[in-house]
PDB file of N, CA and C in Angstrom:
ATOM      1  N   UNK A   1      37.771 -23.028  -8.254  1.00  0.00           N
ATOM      2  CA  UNK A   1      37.919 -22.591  -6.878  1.00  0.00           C
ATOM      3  C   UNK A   1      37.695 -21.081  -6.753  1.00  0.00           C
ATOM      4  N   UNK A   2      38.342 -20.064  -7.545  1.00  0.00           N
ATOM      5  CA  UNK A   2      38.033 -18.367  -7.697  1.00  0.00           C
ATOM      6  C   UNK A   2      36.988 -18.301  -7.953  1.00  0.00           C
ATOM      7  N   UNK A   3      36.257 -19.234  -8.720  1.00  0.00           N
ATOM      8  CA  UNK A   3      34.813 -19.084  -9.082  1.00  0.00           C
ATOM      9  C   UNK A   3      33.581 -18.988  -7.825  1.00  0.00           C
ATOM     10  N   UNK A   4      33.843 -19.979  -6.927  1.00  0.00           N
ATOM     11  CA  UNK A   4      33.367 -20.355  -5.939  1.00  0.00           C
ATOM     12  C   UNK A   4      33.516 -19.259  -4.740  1.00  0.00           C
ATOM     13  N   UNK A   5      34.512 -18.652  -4.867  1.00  0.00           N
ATOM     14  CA  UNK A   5      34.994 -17.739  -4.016  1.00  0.00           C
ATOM     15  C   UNK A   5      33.761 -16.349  -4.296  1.00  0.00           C
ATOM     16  N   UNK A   6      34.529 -15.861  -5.763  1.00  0.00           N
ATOM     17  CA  UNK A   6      33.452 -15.342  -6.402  1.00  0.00           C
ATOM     18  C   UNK A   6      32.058 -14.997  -5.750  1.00  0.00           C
ATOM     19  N   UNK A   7      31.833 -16.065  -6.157  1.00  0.00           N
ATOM     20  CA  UNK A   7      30.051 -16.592  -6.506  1.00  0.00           C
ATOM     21  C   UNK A   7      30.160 -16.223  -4.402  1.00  0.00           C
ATOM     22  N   UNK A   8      30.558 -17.073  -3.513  1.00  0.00           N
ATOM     23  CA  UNK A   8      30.154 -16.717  -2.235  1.00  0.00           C
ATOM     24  C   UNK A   8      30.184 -15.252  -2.194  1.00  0.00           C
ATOM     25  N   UNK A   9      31.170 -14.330  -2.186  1.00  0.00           N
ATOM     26  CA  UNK A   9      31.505 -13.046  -2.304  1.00  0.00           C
ATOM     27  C   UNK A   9      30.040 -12.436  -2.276  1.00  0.00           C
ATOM     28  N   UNK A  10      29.545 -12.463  -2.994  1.00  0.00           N
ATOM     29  CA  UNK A  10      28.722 -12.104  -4.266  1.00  0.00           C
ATOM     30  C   UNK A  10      27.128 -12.600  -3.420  1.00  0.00           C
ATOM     31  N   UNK A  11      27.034 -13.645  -2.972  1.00  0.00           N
ATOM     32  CA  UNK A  11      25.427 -14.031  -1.852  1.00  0.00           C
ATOM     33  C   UNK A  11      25.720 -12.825  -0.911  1.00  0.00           C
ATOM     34  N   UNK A  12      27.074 -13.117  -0.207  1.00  0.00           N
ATOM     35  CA  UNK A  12      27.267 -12.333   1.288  1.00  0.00           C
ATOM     36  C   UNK A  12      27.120 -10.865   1.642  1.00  0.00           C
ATOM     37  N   UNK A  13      27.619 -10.254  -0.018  1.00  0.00           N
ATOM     38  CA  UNK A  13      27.265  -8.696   0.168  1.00  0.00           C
ATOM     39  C   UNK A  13      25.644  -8.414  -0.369  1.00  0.00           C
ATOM     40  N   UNK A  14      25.077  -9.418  -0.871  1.00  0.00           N
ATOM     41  CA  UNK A  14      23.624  -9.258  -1.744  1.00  0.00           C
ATOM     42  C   UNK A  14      22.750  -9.504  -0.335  1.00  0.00           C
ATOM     43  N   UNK A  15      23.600 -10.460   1.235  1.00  0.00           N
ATOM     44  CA  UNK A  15      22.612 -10.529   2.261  1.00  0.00           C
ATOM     45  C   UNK A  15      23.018  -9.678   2.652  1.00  0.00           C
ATOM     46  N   UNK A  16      23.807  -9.164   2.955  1.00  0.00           N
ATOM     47  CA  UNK A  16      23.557  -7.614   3.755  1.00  0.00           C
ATOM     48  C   UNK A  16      23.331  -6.373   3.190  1.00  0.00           C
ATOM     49  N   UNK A  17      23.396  -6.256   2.057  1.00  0.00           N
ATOM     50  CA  UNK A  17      22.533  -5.048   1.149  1.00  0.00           C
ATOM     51  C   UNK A  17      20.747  -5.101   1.358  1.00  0.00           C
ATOM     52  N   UNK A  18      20.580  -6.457   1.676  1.00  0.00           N
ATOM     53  CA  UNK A  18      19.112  -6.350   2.260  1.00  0.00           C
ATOM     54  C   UNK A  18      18.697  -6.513   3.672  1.00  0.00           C
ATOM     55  N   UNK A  19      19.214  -6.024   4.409  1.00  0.00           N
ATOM     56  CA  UNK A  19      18.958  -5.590   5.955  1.00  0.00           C
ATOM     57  C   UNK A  19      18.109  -4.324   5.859  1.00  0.00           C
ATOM     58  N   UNK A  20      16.734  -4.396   6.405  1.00  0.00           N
ATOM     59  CA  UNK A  20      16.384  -3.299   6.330  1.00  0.00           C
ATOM     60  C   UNK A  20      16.728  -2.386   7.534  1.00  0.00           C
ATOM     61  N   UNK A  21      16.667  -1.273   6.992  1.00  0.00           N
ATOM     62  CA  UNK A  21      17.154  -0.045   8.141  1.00  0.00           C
ATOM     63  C   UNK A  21      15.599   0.163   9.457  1.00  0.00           C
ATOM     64  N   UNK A  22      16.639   0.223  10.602  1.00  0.00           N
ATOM     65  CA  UNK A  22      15.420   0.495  11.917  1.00  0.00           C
ATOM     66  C   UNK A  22      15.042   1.784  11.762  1.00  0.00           C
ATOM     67  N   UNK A  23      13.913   2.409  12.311  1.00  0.00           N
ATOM     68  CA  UNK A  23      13.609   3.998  12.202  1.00  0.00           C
ATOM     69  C   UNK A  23      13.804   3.839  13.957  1.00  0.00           C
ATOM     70  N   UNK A  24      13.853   5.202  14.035  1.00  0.00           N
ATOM     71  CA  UNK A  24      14.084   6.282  15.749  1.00  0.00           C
ATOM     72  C   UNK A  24      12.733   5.884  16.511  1.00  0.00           C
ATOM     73  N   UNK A  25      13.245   5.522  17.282  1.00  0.00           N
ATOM     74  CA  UNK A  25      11.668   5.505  18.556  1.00  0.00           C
ATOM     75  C   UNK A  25      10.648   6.275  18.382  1.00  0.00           C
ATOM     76  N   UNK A  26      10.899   7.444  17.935  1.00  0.00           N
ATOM     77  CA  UNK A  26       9.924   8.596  18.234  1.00  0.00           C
ATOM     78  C   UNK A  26       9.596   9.122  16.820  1.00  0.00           C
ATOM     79  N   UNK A  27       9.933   7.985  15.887  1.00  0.00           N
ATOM     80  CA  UNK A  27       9.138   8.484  14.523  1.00  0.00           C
ATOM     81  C   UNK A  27       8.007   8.000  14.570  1.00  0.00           C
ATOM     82  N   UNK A  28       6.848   9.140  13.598  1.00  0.00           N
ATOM     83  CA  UNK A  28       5.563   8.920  13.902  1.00  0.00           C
ATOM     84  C   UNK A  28       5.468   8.500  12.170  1.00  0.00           C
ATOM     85  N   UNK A  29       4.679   7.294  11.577  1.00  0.00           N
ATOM     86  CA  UNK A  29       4.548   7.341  10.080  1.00  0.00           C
ATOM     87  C   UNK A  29       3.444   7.260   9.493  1.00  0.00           C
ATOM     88  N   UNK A  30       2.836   8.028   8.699  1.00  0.00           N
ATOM     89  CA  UNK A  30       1.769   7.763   8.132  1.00  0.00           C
ATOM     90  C   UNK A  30       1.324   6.518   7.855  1.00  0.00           C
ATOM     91  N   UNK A  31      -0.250   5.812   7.697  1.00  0.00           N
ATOM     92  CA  UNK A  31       0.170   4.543   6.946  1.00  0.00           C
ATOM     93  C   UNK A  31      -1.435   4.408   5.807  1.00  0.00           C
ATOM     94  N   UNK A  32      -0.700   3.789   5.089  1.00  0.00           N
ATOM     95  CA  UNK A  32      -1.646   3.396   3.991  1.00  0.00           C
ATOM     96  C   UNK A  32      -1.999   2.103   3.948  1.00  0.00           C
ATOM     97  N   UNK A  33      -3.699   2.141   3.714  1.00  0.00           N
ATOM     98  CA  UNK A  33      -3.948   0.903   3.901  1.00  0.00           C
ATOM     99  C   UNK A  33      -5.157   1.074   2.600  1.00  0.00           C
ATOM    100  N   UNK A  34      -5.399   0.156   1.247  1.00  0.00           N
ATOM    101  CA  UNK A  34      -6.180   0.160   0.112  1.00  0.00           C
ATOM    102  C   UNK A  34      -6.555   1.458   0.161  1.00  0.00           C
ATOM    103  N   UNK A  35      -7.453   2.702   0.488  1.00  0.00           N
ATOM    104  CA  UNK A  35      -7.615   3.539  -0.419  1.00  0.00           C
ATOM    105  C   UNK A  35      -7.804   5.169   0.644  1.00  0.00           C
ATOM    106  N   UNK A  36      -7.084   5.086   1.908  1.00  0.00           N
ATOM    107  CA  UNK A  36      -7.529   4.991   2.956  1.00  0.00           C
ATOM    108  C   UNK A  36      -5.862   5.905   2.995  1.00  0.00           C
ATOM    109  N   UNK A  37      -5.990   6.696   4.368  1.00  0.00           N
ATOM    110  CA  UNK A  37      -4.560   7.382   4.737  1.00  0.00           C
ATOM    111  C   UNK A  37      -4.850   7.975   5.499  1.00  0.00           C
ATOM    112  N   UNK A  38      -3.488   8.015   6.511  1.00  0.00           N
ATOM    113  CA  UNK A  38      -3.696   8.145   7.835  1.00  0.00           C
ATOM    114  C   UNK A  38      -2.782   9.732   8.301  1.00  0.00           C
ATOM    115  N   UNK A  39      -3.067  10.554   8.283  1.00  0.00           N
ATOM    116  CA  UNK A  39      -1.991  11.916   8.055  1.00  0.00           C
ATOM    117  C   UNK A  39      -1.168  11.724   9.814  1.00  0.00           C
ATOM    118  N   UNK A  40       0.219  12.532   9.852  1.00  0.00           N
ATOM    119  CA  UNK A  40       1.048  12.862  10.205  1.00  0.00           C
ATOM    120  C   UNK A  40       0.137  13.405  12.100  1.00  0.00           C
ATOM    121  N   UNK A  41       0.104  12.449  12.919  1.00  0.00           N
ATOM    122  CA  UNK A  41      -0.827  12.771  13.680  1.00  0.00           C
ATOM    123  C   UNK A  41      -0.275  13.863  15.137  1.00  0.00           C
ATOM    124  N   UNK A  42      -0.869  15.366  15.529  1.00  0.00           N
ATOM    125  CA  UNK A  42      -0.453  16.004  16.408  1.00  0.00           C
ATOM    126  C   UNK A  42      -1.159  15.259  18.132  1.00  0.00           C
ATOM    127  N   UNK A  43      -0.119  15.172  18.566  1.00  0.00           N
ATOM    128  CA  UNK A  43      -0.686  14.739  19.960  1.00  0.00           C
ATOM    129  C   UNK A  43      -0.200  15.941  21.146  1.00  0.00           C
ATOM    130  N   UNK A  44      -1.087  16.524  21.213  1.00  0.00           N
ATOM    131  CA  UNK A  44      -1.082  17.567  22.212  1.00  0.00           C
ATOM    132  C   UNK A  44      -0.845  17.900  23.829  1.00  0.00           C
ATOM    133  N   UNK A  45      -0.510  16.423  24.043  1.00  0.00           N
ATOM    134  CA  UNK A  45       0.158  16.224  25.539  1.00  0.00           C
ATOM    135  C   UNK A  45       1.799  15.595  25.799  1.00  0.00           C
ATOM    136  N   UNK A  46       2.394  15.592  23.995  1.00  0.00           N
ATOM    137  CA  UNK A  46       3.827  15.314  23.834  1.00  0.00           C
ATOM    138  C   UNK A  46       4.498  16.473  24.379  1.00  0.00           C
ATOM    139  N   UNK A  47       5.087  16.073  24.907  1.00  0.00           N
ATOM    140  CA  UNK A  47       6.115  17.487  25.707  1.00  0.00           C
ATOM    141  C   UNK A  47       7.655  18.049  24.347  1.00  0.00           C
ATOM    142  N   UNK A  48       7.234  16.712  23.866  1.00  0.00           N
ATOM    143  CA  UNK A  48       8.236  16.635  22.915  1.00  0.00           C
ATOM    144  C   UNK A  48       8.183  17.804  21.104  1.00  0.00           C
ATOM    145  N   UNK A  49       6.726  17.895  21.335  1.00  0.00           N
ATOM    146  CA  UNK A  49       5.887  18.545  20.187  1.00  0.00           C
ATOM    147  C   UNK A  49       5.941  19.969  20.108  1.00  0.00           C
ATOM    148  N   UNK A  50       6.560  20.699  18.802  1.00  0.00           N
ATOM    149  CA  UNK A  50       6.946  21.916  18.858  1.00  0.00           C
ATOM    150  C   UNK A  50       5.537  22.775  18.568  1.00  0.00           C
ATOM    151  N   UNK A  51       4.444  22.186  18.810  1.00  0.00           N
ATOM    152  CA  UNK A  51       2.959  23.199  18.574  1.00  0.00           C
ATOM    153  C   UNK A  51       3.146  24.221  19.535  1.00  0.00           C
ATOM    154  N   UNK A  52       2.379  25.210  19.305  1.00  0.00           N
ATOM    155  CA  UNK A  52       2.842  26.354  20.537  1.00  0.00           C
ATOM    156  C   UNK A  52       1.404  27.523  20.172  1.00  0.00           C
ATOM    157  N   UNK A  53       0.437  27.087  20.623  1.00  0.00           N
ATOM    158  CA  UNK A  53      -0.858  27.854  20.634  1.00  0.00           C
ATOM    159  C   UNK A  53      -1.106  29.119  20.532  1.00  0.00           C
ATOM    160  N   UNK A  54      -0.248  29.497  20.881  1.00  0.00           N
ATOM    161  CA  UNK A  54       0.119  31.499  20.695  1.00  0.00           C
ATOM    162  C   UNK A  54       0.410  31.939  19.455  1.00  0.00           C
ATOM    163  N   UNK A  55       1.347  31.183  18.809  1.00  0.00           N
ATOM    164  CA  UNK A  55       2.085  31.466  17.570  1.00  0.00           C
ATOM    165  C   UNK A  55       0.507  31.883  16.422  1.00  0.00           C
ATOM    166  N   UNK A  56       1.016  32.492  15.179  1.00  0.00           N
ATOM    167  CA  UNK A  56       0.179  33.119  14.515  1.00  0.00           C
ATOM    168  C   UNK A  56      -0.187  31.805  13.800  1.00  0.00           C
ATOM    169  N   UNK A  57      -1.107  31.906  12.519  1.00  0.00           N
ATOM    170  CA  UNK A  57      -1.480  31.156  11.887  1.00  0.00           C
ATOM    171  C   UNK A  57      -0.578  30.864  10.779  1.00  0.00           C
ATOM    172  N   UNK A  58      -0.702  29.669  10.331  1.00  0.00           N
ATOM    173  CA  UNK A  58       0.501  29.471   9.093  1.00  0.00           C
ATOM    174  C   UNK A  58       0.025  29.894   7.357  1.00  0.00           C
ATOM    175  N   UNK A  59       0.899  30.572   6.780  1.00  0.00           N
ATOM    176  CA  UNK A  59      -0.006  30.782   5.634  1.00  0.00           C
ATOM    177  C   UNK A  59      -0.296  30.183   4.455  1.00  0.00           C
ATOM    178  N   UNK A  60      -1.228  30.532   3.342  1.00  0.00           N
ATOM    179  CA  UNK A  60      -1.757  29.688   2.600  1.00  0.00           C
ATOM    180  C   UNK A  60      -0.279  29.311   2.135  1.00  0.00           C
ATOM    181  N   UNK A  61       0.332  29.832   1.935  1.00  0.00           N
ATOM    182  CA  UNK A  61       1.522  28.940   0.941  1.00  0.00           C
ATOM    183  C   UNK A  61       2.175  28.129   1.992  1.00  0.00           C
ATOM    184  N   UNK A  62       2.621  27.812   2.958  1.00  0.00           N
ATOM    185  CA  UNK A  62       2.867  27.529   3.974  1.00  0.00           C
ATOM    186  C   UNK A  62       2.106  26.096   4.316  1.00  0.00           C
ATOM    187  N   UNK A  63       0.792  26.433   3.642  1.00  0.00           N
ATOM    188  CA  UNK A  63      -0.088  25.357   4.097  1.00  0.00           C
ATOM    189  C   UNK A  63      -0.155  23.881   2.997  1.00  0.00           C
ATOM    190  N   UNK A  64       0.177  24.760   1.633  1.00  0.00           N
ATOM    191  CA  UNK A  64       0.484  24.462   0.522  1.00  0.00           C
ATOM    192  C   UNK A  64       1.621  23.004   0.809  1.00  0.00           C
ATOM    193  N   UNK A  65       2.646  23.874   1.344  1.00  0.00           N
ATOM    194  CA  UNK A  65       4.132  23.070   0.903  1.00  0.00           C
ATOM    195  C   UNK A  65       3.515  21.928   2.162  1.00  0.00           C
ATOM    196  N   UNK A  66       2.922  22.036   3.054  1.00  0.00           N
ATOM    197  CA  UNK A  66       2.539  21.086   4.190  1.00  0.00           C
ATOM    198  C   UNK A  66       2.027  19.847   3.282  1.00  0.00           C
ATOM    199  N   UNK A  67       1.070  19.981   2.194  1.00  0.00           N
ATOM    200  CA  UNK A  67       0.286  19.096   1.844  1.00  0.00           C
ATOM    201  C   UNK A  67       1.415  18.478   0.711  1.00  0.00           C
ATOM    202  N   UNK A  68       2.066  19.176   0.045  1.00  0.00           N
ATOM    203  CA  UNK A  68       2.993  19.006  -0.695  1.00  0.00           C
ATOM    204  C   UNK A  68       3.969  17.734  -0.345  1.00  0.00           C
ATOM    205  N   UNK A  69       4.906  18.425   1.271  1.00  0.00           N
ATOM    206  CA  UNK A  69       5.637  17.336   1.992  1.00  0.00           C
ATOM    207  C   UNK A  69       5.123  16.078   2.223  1.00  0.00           C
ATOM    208  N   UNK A  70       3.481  15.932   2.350  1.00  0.00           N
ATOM    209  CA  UNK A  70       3.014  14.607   2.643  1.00  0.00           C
ATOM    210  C   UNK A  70       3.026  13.533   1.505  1.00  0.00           C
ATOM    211  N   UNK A  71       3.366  14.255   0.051  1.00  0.00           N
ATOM    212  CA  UNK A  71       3.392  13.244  -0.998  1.00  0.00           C
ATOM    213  C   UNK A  71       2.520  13.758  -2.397  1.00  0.00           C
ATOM    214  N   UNK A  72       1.679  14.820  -1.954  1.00  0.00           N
ATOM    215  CA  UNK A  72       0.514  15.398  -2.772  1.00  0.00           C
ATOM    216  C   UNK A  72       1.060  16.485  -3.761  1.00  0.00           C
ATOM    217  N   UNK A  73       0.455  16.273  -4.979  1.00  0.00           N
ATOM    218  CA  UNK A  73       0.988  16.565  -6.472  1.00  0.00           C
ATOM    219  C   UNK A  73       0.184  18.268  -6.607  1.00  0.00           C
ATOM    220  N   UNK A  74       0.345  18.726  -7.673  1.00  0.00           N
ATOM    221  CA  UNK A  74      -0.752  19.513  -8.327  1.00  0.00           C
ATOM    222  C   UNK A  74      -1.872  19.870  -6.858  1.00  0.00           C
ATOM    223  N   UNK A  75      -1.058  20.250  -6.205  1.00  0.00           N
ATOM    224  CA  UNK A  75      -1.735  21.245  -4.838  1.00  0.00           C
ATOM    225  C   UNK A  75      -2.567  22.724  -5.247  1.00  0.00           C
ATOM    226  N   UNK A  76      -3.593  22.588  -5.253  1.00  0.00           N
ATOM    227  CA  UNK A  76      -4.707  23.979  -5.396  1.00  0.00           C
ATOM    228  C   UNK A  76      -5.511  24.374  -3.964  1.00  0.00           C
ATOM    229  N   UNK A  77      -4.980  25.607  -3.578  1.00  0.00           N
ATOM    230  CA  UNK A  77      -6.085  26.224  -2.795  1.00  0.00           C
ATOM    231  C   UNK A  77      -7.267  26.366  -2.824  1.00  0.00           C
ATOM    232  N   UNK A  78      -8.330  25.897  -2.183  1.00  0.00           N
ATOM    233  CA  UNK A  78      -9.663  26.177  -2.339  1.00  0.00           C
ATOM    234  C   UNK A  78     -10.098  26.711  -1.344  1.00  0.00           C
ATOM    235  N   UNK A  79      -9.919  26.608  -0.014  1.00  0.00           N
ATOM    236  CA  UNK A  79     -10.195  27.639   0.845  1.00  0.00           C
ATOM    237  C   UNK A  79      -9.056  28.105   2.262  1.00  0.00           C
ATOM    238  N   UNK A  80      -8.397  29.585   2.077  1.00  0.00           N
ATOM    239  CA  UNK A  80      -7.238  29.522   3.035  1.00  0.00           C
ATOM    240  C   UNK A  80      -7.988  30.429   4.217  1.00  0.00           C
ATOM    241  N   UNK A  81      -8.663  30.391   5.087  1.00  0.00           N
ATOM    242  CA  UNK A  81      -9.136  31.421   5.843  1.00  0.00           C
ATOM    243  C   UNK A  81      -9.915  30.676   7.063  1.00  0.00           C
ATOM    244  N   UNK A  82      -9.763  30.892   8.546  1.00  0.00           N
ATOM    245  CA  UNK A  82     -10.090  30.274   9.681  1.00  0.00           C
ATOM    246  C   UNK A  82      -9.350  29.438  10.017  1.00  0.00           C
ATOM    247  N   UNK A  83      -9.875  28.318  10.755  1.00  0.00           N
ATOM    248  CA  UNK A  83      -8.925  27.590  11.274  1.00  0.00           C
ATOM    249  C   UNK A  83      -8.262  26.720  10.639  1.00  0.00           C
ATOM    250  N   UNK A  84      -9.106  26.158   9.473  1.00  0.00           N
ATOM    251  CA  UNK A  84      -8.710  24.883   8.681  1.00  0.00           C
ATOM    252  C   UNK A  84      -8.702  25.654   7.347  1.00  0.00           C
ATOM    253  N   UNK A  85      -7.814  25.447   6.424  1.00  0.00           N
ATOM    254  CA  UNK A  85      -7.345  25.499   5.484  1.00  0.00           C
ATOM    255  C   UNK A  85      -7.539  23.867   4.147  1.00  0.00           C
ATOM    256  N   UNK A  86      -8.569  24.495   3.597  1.00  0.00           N
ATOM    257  CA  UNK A  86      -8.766  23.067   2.278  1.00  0.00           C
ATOM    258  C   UNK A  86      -8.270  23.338   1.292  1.00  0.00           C
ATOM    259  N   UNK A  87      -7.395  22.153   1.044  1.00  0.00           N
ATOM    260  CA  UNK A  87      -6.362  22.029  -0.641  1.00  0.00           C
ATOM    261  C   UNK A  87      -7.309  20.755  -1.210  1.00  0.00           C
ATOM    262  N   UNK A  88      -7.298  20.714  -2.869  1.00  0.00           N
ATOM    263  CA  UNK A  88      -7.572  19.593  -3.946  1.00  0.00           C
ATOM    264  C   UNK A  88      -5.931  19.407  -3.955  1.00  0.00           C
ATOM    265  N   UNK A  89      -5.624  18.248  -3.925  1.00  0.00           N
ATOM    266  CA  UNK A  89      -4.438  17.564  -4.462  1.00  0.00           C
ATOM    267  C   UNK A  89      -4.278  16.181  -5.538  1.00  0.00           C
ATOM    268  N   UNK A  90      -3.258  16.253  -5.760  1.00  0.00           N
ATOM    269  CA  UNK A  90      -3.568  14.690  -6.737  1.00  0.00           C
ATOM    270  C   UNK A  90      -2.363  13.409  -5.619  1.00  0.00           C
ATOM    271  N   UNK A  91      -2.527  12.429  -5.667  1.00  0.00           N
ATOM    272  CA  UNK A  91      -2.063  11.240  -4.949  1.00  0.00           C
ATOM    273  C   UNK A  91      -2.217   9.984  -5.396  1.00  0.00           C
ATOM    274  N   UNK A  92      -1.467   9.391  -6.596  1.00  0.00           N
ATOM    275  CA  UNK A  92      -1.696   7.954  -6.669  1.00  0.00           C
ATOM    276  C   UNK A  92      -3.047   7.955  -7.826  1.00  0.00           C
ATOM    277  N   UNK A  93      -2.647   8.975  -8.729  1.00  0.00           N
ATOM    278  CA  UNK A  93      -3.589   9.209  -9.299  1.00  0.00           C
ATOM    279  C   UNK A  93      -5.289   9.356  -9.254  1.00  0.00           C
ATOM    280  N   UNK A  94      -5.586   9.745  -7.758  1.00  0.00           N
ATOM    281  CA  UNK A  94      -7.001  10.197  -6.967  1.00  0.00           C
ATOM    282  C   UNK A  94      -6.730  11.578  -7.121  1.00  0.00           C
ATOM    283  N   UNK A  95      -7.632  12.253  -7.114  1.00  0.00           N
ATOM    284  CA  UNK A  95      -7.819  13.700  -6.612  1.00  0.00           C
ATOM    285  C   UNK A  95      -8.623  13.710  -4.562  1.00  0.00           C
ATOM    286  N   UNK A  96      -7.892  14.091  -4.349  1.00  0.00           N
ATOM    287  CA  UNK A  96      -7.880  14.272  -2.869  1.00  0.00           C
ATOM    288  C   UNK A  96      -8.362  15.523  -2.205  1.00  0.00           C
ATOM    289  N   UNK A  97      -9.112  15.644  -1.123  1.00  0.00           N
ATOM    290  CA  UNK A  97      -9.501  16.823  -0.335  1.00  0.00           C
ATOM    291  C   UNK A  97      -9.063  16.915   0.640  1.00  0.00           C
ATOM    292  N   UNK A  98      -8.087  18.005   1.101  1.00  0.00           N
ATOM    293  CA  UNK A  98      -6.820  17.573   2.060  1.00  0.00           C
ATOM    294  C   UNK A  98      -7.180  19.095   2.497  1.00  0.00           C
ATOM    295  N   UNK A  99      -7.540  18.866   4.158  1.00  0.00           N
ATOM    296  CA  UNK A  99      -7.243  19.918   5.361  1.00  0.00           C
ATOM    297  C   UNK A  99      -6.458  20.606   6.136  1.00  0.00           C
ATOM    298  N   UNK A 100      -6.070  21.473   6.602  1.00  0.00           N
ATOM    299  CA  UNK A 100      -5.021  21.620   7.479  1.00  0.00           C
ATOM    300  C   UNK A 100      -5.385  22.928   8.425  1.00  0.00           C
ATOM    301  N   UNK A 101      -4.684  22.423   9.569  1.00  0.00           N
ATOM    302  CA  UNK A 101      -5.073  23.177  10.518  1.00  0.00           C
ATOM    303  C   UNK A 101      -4.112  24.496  10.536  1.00  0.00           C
ATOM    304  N   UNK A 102      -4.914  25.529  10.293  1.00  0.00           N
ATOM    305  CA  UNK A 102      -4.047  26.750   9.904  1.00  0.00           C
ATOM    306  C   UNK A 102      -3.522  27.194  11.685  1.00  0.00           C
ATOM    307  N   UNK A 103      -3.357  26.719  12.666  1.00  0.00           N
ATOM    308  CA  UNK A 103      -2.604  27.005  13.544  1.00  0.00           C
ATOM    309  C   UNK A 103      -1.396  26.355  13.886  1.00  0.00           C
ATOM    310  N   UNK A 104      -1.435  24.678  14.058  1.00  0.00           N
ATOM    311  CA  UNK A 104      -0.680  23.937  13.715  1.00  0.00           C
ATOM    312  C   UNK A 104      -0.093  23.264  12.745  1.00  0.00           C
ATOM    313  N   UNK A 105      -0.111  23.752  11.258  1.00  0.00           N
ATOM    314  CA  UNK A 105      -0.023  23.403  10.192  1.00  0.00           C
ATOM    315  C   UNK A 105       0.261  22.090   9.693  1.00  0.00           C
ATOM    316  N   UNK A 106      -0.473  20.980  10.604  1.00  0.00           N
ATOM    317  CA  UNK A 106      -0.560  19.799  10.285  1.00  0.00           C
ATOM    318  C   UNK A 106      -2.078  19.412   9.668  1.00  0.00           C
ATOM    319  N   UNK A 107      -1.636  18.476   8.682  1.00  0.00           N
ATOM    320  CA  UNK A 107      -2.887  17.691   8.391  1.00  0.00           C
ATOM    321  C   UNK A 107      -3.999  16.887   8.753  1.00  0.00           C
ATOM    322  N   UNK A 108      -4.901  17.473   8.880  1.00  0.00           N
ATOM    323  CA  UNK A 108      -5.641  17.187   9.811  1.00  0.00           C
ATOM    324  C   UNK A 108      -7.255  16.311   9.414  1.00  0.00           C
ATOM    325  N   UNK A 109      -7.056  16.025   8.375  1.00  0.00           N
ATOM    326  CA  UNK A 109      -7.522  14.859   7.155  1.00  0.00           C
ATOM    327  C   UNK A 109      -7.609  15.102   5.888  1.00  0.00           C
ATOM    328  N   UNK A 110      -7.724  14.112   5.420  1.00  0.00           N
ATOM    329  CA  UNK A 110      -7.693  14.130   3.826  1.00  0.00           C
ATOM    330  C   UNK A 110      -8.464  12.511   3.348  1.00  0.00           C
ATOM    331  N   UNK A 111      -9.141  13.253   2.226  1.00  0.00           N
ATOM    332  CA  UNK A 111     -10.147  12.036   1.709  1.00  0.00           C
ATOM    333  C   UNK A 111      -9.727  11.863   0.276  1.00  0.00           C
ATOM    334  N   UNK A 112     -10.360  11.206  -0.443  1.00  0.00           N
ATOM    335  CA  UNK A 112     -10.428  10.686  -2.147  1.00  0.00           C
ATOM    336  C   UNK A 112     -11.823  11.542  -2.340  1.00  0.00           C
ATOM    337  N   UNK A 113     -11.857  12.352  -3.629  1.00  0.00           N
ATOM    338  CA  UNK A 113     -13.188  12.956  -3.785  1.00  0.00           C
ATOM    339  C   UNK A 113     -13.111  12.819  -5.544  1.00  0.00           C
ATOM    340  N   UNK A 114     -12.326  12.416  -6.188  1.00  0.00           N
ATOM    341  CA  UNK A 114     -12.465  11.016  -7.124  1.00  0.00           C
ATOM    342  C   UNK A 114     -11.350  10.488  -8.164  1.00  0.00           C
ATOM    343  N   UNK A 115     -11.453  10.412  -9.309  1.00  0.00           N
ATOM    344  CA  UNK A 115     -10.208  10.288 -10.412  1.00  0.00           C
ATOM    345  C   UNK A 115      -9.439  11.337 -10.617  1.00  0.00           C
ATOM    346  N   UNK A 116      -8.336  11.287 -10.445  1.00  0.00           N
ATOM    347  CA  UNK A 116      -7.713  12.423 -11.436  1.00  0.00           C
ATOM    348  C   UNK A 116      -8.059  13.056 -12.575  1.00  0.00           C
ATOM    349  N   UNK A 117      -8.154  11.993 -14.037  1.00  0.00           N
ATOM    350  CA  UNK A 117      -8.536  12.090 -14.976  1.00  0.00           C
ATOM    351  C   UNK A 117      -9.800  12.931 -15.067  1.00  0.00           C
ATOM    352  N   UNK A 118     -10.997  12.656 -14.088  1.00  0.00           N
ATOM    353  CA  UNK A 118     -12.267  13.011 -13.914  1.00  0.00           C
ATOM    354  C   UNK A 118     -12.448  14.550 -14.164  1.00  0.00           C
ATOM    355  N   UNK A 119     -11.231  15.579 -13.323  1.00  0.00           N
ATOM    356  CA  UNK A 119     -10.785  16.677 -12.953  1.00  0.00           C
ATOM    357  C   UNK A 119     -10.005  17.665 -13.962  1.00  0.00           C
ATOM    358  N   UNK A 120      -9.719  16.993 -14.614  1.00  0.00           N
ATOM    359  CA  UNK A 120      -8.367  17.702 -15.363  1.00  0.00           C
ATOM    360  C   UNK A 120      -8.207  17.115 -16.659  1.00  0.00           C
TER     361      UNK A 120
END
């Protein structure tokens, strides 16, 4: 009979340890689909969106930790100057060519440009 008790105990907290958690209305999420990624997207008529067109440009290191936060390894500058800012990153073991818009310091694409291994 304790056994049984047990053993139910034991399903009931294992079904609700797997409830997955809801996200906030107004989260925006990247998504991955086979080899393919979709960056962190700015929409410029959100009232809600802290972009602010005046503000200065963000800097290379700045631009760095941006590509960094999205998931991207072994971040190298290759070009920090104008509007867009290009990093090589590593991701899932690809080497990646990842942009960013040096005003809004969001990502503003990123491709596969080939193996890791290939590189390094």
């Amino acid at each position: 009979m304790l056994r049984t008790f047990v053993v139910g105990g034991v399903l009931v907290l294992a079904a609700f340890a797997g409830v997955p958690q809801s996200a906030k209305a107004d989260t925006r999420i990247g998504v991955t689909i086979n080899e393919g990624w979709v960056p962190t997207q700015y929409y410029p008529d959100d009232p809600d969106d802290d972009y602010d067109a005046d503000e200065d440009y963000i800097s290379c290191g700045e631009g760095r930790q941006v590509v960094r936060d999205e998931g991207f390894r072994r971040v190298r500058a290759v070009r920090c100057g104008g509007e867009v800012y290009r990093y090589e990153a590593v991701k899932r073991y690809r080497l990646w060519s990842v942009k960013v818009s040096a005003r809004s310091g969001r990502i503003v694409s990123a491709r596969v440009i080939g193996n890791y291994g290939d590189y390094y």
